[in-house]
PDB file of N, CA and C in Angstrom:
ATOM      1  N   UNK A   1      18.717   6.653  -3.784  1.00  0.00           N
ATOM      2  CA  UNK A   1      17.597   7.525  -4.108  1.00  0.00           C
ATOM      3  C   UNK A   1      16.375   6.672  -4.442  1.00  0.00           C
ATOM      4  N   UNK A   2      15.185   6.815  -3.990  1.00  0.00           N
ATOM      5  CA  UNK A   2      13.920   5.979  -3.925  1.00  0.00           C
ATOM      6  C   UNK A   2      13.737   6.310  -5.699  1.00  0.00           C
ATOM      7  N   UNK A   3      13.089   4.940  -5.650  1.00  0.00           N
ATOM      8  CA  UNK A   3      12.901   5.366  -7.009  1.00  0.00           C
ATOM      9  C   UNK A   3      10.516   5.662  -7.039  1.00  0.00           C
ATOM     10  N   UNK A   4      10.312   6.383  -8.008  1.00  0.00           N
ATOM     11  CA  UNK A   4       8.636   6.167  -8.037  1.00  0.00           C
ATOM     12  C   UNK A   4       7.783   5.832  -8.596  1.00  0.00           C
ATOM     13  N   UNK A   5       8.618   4.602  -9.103  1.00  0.00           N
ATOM     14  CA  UNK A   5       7.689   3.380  -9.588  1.00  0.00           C
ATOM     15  C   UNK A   5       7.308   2.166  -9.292  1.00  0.00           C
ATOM     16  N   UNK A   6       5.921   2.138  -9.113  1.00  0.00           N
ATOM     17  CA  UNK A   6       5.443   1.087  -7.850  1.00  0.00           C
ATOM     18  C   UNK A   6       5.770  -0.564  -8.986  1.00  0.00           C
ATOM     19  N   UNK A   7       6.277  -0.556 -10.516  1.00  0.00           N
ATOM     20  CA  UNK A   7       5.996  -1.624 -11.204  1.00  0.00           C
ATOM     21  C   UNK A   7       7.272  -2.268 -10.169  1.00  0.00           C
ATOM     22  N   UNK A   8       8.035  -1.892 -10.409  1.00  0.00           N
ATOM     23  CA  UNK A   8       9.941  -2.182  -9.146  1.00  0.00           C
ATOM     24  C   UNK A   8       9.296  -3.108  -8.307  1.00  0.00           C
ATOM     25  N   UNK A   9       8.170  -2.806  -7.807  1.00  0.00           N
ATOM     26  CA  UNK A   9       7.775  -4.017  -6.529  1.00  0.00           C
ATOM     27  C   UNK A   9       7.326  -5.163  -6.369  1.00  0.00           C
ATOM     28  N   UNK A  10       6.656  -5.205  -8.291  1.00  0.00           N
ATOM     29  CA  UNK A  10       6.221  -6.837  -8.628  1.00  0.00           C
ATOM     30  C   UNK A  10       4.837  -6.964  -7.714  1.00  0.00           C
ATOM     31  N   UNK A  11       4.219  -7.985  -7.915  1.00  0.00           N
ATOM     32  CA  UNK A  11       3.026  -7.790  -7.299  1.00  0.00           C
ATOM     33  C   UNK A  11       1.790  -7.596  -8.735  1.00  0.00           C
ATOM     34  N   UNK A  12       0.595  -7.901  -8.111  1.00  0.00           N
ATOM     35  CA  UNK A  12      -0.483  -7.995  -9.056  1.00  0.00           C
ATOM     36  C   UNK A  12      -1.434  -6.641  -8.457  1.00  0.00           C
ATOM     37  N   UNK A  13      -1.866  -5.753  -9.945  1.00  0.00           N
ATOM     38  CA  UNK A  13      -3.190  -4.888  -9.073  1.00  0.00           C
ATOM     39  C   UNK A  13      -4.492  -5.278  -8.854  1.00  0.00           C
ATOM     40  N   UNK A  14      -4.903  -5.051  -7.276  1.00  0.00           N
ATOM     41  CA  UNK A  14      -6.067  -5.304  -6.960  1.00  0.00           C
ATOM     42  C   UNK A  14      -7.398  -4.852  -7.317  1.00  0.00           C
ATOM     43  N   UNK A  15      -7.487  -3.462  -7.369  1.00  0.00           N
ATOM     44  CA  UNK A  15      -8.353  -2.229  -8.135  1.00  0.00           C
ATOM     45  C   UNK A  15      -7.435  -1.156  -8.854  1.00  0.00           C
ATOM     46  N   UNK A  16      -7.849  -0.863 -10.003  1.00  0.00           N
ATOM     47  CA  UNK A  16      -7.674  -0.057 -10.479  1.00  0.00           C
ATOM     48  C   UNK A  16      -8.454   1.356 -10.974  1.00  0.00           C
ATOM     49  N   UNK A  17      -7.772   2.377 -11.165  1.00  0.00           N
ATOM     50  CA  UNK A  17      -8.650   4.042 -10.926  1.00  0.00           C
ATOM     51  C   UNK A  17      -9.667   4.044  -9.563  1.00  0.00           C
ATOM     52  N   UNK A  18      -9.244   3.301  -8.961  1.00  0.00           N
ATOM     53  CA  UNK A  18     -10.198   3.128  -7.781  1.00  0.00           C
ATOM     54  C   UNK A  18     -10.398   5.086  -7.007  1.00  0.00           C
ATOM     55  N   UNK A  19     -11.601   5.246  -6.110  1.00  0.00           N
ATOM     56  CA  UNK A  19     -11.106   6.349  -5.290  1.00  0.00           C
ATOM     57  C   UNK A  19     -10.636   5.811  -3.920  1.00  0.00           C
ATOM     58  N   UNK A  20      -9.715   6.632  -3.297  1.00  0.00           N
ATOM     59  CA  UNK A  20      -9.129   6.531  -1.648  1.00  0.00           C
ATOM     60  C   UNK A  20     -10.121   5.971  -0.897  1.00  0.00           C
ATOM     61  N   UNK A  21     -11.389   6.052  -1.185  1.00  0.00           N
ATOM     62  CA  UNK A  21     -12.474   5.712  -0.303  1.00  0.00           C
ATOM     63  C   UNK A  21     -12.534   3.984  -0.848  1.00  0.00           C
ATOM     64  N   UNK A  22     -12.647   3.339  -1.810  1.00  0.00           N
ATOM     65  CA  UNK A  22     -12.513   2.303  -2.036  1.00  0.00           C
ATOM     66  C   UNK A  22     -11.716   1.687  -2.137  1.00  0.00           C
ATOM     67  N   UNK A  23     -10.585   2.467  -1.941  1.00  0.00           N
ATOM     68  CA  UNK A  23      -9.353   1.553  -1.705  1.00  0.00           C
ATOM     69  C   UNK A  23      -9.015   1.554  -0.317  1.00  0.00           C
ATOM     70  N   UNK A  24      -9.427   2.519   0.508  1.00  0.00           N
ATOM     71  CA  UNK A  24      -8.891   2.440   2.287  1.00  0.00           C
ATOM     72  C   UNK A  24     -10.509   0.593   2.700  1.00  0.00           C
ATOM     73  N   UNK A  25     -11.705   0.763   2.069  1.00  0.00           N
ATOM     74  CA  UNK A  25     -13.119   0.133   2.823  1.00  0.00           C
ATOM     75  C   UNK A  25     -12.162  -1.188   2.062  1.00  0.00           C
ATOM     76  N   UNK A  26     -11.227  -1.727   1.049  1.00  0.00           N
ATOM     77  CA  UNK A  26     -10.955  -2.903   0.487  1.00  0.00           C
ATOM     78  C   UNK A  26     -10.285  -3.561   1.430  1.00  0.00           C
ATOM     79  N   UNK A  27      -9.018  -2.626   1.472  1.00  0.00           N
ATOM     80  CA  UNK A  27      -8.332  -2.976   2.822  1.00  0.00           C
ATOM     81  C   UNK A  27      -8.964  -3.407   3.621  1.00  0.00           C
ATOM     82  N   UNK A  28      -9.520  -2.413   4.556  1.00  0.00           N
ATOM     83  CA  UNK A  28     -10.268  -2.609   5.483  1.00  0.00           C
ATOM     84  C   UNK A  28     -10.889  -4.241   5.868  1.00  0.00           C
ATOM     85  N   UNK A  29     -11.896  -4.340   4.815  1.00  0.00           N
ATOM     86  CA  UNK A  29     -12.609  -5.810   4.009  1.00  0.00           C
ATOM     87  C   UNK A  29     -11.376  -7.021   4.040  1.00  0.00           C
ATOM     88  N   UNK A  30     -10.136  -6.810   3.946  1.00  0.00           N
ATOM     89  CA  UNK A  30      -9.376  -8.096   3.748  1.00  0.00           C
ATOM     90  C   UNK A  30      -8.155  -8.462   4.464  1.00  0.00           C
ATOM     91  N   UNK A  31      -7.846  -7.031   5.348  1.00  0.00           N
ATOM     92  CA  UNK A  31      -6.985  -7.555   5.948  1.00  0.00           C
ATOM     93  C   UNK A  31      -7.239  -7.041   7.678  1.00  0.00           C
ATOM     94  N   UNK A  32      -6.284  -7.896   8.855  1.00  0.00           N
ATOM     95  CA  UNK A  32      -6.593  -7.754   9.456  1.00  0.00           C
ATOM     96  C   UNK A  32      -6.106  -6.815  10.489  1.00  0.00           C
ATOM     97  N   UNK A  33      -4.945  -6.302  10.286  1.00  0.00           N
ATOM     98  CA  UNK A  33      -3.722  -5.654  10.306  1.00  0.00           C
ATOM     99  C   UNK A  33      -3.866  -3.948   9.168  1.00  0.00           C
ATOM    100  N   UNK A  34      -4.669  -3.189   9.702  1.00  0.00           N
ATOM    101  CA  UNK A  34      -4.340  -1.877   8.466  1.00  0.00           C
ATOM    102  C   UNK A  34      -3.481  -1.230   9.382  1.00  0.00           C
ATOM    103  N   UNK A  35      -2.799  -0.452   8.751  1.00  0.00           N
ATOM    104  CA  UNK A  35      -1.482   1.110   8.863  1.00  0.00           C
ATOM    105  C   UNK A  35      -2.074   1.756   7.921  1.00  0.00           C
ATOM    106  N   UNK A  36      -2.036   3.497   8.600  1.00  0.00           N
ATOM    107  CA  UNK A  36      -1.955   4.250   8.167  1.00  0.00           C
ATOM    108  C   UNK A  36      -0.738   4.733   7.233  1.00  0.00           C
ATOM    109  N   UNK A  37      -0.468   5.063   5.749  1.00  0.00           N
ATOM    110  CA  UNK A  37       0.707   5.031   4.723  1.00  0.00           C
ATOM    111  C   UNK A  37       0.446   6.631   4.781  1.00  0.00           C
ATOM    112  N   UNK A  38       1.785   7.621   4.956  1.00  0.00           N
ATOM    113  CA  UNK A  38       1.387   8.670   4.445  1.00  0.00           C
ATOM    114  C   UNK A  38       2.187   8.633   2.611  1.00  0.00           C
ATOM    115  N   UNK A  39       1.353  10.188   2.540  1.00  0.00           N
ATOM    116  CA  UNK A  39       2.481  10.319   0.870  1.00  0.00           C
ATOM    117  C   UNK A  39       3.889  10.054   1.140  1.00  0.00           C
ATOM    118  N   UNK A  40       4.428   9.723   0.439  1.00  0.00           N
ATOM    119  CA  UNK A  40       5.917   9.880   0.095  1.00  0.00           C
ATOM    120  C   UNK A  40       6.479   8.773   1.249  1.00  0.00           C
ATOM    121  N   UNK A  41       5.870   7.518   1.826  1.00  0.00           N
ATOM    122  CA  UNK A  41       6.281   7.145   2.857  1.00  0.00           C
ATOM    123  C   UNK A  41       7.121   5.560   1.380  1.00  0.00           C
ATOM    124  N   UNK A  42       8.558   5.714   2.096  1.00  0.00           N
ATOM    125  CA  UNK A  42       9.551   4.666   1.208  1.00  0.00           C
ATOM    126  C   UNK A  42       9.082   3.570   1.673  1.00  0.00           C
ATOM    127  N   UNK A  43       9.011   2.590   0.385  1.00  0.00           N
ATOM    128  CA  UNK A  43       8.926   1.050   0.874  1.00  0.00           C
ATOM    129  C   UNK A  43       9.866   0.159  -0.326  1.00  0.00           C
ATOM    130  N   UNK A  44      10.463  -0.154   0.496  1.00  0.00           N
ATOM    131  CA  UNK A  44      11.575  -1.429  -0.522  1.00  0.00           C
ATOM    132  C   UNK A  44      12.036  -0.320  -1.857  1.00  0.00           C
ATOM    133  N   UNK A  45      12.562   1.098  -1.397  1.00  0.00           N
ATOM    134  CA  UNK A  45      13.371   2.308  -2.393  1.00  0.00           C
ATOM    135  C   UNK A  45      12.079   2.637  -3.170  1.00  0.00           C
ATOM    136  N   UNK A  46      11.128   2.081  -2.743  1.00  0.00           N
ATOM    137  CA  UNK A  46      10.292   3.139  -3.925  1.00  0.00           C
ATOM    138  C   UNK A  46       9.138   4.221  -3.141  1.00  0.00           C
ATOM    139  N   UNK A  47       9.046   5.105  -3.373  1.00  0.00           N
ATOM    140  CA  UNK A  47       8.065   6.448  -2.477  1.00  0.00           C
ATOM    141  C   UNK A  47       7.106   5.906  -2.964  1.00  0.00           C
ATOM    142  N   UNK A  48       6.273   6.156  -2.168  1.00  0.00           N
ATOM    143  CA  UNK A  48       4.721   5.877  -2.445  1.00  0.00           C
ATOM    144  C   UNK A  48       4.528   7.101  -2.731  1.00  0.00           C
ATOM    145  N   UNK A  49       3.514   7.387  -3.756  1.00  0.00           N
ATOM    146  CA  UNK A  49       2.620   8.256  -4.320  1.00  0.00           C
ATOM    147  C   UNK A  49       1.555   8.436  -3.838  1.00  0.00           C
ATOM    148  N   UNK A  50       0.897   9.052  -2.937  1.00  0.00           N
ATOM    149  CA  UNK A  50      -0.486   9.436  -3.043  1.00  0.00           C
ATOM    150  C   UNK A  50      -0.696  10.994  -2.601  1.00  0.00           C
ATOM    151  N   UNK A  51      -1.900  10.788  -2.498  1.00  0.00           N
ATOM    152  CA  UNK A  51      -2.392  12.508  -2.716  1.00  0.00           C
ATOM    153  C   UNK A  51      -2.093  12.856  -0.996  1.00  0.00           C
ATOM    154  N   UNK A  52      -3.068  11.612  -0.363  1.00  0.00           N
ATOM    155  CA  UNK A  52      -3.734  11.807   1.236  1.00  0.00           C
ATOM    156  C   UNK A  52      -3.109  10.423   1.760  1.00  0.00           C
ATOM    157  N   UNK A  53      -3.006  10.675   3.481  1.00  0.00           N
ATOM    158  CA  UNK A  53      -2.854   9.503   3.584  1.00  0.00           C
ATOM    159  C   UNK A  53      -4.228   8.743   3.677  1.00  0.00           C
ATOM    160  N   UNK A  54      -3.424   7.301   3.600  1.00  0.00           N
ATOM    161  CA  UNK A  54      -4.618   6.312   2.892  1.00  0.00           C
ATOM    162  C   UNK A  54      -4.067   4.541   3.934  1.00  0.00           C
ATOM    163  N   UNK A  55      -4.964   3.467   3.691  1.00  0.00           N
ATOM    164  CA  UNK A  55      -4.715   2.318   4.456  1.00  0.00           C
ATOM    165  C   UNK A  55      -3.614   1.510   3.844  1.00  0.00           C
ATOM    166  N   UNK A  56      -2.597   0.871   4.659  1.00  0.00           N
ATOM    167  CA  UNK A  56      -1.639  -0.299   3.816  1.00  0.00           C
ATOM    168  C   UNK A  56      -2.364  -1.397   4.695  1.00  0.00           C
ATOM    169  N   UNK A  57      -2.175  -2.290   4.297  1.00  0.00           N
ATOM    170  CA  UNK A  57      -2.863  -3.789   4.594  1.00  0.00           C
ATOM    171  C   UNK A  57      -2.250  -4.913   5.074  1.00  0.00           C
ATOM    172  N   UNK A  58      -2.027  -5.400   6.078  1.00  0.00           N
ATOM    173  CA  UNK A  58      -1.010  -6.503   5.789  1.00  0.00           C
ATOM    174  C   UNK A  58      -2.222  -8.269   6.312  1.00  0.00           C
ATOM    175  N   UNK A  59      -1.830  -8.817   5.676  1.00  0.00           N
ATOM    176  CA  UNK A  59      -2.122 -10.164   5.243  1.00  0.00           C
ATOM    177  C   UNK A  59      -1.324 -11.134   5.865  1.00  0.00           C
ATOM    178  N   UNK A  60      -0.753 -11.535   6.936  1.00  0.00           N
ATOM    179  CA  UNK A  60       0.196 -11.707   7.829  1.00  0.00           C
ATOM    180  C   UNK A  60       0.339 -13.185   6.892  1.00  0.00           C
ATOM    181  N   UNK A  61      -1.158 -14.185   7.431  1.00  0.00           N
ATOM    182  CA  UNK A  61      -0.976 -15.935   7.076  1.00  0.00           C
ATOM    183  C   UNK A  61      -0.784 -16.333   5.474  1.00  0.00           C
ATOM    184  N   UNK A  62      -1.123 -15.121   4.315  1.00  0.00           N
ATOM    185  CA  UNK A  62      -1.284 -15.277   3.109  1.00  0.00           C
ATOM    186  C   UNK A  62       0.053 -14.940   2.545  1.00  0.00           C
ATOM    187  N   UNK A  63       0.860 -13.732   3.820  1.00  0.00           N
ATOM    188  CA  UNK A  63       2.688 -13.342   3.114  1.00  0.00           C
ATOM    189  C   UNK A  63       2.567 -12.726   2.302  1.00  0.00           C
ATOM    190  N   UNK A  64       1.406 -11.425   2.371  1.00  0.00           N
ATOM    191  CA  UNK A  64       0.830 -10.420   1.563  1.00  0.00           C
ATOM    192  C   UNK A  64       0.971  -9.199   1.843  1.00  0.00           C
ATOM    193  N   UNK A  65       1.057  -7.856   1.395  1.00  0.00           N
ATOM    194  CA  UNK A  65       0.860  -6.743   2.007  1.00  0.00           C
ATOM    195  C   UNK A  65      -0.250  -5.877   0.655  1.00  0.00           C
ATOM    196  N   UNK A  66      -1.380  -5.251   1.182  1.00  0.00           N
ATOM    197  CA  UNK A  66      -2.111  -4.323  -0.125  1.00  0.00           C
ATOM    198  C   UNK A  66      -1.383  -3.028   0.444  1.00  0.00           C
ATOM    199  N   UNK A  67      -0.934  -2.596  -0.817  1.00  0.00           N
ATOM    200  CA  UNK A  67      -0.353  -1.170  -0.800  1.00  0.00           C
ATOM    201  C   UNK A  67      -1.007  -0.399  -1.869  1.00  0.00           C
ATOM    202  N   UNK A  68      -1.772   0.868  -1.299  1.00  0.00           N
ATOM    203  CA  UNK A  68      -2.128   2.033  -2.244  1.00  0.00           C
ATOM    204  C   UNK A  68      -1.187   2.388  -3.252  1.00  0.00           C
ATOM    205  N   UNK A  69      -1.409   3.101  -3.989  1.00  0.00           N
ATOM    206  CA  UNK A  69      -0.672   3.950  -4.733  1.00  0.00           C
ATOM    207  C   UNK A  69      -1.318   4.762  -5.783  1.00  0.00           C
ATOM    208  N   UNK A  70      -0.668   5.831  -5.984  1.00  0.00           N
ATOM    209  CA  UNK A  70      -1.498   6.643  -7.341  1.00  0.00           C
ATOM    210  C   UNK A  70      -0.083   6.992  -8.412  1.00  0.00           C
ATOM    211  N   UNK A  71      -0.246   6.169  -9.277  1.00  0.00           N
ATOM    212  CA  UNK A  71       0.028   6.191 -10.467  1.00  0.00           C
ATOM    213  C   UNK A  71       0.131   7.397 -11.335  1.00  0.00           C
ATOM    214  N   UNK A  72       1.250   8.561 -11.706  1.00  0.00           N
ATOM    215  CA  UNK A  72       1.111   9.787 -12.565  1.00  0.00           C
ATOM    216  C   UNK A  72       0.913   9.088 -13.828  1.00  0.00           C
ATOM    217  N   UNK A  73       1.773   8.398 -13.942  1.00  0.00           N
ATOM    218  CA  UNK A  73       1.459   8.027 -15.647  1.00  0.00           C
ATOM    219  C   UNK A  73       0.390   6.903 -16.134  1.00  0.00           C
ATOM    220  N   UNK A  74      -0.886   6.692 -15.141  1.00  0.00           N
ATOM    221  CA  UNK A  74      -1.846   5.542 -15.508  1.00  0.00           C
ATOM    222  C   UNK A  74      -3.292   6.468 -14.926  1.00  0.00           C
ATOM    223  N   UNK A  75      -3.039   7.813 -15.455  1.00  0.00           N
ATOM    224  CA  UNK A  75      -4.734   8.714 -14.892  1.00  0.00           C
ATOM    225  C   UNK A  75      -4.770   8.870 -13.433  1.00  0.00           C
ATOM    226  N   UNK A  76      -5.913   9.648 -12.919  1.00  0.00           N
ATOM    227  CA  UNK A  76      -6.328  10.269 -12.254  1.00  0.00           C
ATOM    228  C   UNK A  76      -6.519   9.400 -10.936  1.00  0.00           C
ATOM    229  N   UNK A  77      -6.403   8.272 -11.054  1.00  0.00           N
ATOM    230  CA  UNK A  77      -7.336   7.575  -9.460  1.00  0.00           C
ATOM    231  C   UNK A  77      -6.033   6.690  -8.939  1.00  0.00           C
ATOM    232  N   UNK A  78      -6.480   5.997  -8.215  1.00  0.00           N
ATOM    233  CA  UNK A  78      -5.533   5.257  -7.201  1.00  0.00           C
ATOM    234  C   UNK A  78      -5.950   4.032  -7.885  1.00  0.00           C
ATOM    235  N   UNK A  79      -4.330   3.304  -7.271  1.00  0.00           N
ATOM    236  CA  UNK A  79      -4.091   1.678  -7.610  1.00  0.00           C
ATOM    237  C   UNK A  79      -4.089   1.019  -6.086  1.00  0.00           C
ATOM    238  N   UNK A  80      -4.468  -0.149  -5.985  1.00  0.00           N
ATOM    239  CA  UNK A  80      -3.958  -1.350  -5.029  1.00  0.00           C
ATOM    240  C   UNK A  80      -3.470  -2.107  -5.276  1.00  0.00           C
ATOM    241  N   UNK A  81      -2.219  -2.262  -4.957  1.00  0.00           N
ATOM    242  CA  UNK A  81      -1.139  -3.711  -5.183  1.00  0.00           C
ATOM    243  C   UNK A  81      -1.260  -4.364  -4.249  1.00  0.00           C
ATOM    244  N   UNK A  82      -1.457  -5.698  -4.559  1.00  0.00           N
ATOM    245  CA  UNK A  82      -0.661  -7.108  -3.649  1.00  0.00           C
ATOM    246  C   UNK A  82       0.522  -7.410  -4.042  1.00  0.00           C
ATOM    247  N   UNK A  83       1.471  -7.249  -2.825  1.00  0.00           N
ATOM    248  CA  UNK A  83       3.053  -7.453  -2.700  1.00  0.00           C
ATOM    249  C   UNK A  83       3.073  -8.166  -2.118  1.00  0.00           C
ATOM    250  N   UNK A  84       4.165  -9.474  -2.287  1.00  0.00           N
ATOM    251  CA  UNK A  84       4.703 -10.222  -1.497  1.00  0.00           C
ATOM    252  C   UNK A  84       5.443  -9.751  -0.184  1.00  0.00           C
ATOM    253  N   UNK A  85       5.311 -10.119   0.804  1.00  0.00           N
ATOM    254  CA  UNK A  85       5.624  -9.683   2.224  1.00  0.00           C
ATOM    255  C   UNK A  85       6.268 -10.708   2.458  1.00  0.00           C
ATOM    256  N   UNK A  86       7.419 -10.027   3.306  1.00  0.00           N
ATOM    257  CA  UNK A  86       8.667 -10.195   3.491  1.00  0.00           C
ATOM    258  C   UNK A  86       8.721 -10.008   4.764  1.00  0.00           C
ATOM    259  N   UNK A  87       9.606 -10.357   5.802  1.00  0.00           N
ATOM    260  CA  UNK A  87       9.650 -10.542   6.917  1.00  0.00           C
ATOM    261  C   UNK A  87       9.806  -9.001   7.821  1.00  0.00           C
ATOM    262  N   UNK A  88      10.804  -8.644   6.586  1.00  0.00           N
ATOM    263  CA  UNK A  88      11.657  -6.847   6.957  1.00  0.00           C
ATOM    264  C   UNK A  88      10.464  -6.174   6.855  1.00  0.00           C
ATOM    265  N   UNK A  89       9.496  -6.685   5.673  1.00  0.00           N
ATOM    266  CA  UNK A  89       8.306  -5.259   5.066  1.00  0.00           C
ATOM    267  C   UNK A  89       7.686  -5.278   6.127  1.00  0.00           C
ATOM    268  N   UNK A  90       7.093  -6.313   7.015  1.00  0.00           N
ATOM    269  CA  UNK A  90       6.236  -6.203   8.428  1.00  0.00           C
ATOM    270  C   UNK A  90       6.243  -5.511   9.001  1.00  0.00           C
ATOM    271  N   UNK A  91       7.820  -5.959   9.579  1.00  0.00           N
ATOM    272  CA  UNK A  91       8.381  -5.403  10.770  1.00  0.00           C
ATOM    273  C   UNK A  91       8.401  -3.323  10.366  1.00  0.00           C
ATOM    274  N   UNK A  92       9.166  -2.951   9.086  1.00  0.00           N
ATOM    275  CA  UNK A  92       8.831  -1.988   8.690  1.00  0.00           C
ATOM    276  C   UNK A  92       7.840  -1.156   8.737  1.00  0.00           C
ATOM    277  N   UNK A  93       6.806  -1.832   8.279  1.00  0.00           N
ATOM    278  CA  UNK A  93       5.189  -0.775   8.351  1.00  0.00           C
ATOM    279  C   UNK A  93       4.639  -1.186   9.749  1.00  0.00           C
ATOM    280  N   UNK A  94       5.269  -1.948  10.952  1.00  0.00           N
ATOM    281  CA  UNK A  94       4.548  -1.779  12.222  1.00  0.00           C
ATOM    282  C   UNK A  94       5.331  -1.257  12.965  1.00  0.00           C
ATOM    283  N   UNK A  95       6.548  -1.298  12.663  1.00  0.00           N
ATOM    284  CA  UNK A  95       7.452  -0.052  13.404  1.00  0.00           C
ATOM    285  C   UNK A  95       7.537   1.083  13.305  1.00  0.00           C
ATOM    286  N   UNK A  96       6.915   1.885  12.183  1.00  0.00           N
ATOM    287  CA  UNK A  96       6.708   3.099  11.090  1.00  0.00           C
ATOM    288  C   UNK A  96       5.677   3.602  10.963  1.00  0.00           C
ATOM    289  N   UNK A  97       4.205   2.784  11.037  1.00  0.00           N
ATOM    290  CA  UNK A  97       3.867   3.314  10.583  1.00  0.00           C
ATOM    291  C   UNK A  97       2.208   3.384  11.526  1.00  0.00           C
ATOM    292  N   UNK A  98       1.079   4.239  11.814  1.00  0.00           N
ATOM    293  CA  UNK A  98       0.149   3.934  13.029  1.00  0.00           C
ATOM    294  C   UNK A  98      -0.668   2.882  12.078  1.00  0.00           C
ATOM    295  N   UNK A  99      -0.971   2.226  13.625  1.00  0.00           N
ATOM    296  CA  UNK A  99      -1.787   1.075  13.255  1.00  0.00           C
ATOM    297  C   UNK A  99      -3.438   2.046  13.566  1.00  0.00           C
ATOM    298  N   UNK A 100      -4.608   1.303  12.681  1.00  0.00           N
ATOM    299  CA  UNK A 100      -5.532   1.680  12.652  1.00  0.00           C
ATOM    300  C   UNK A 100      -6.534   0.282  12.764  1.00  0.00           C
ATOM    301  N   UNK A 101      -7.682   0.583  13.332  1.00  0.00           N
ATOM    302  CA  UNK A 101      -8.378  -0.521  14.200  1.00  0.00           C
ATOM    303  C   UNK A 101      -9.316  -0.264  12.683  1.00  0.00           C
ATOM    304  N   UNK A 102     -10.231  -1.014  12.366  1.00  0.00           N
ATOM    305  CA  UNK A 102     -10.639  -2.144  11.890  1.00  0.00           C
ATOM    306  C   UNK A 102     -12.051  -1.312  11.477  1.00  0.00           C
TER     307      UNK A 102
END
């Protein structure tokens, strides 16, 4: 059973209470590689939280991925994590998930 807490994934936050709009243009800004994440889409047992879908990021040469999330128990706005990326998480969100141009 997924669990829905994004702390499980380790990783540092990038923005915090951010809106979807500043967290999809960050992405955007840093990586070169975005996917479209919907709500509830599982990554490494934990559901992602968000309202809408929104950008995941991947960072291929840095072994990074930015992942949205919205937080119930940290207020109203969205988080961005940097997760360590893993060989499986790649392959995962480009097999899964639409890629979106730039």
């Amino acid at each position: 059973m997924p669990s829905c807490c994004v702390n499980n994934l380790g990783g540092k936050v990038l923005l915090l209470d951010a809106t979807p709009d500043e967290v999809n243009d960050y992405v955007r800004k840093h990586c070169r590689e975005c996917y479209e994440i919907p709500p509830n889409f599982v990554f490494r047992d934990v559901r992602v939280l968000l309202r809408s879908p929104m950008l995941i990021g991947l960072q291929v040469k840095k072994g990074r991925i930015l992942l949205p999330f919205t937080k119930r128990c940290a207020g109203p706005g969205t988080m961005l994590y940097e997760v360590a990326a893993k060989e499986d998480d790649l392959d995962l969100i480009r097999n899964n998930l639409p890629k979106v141009s730039g």
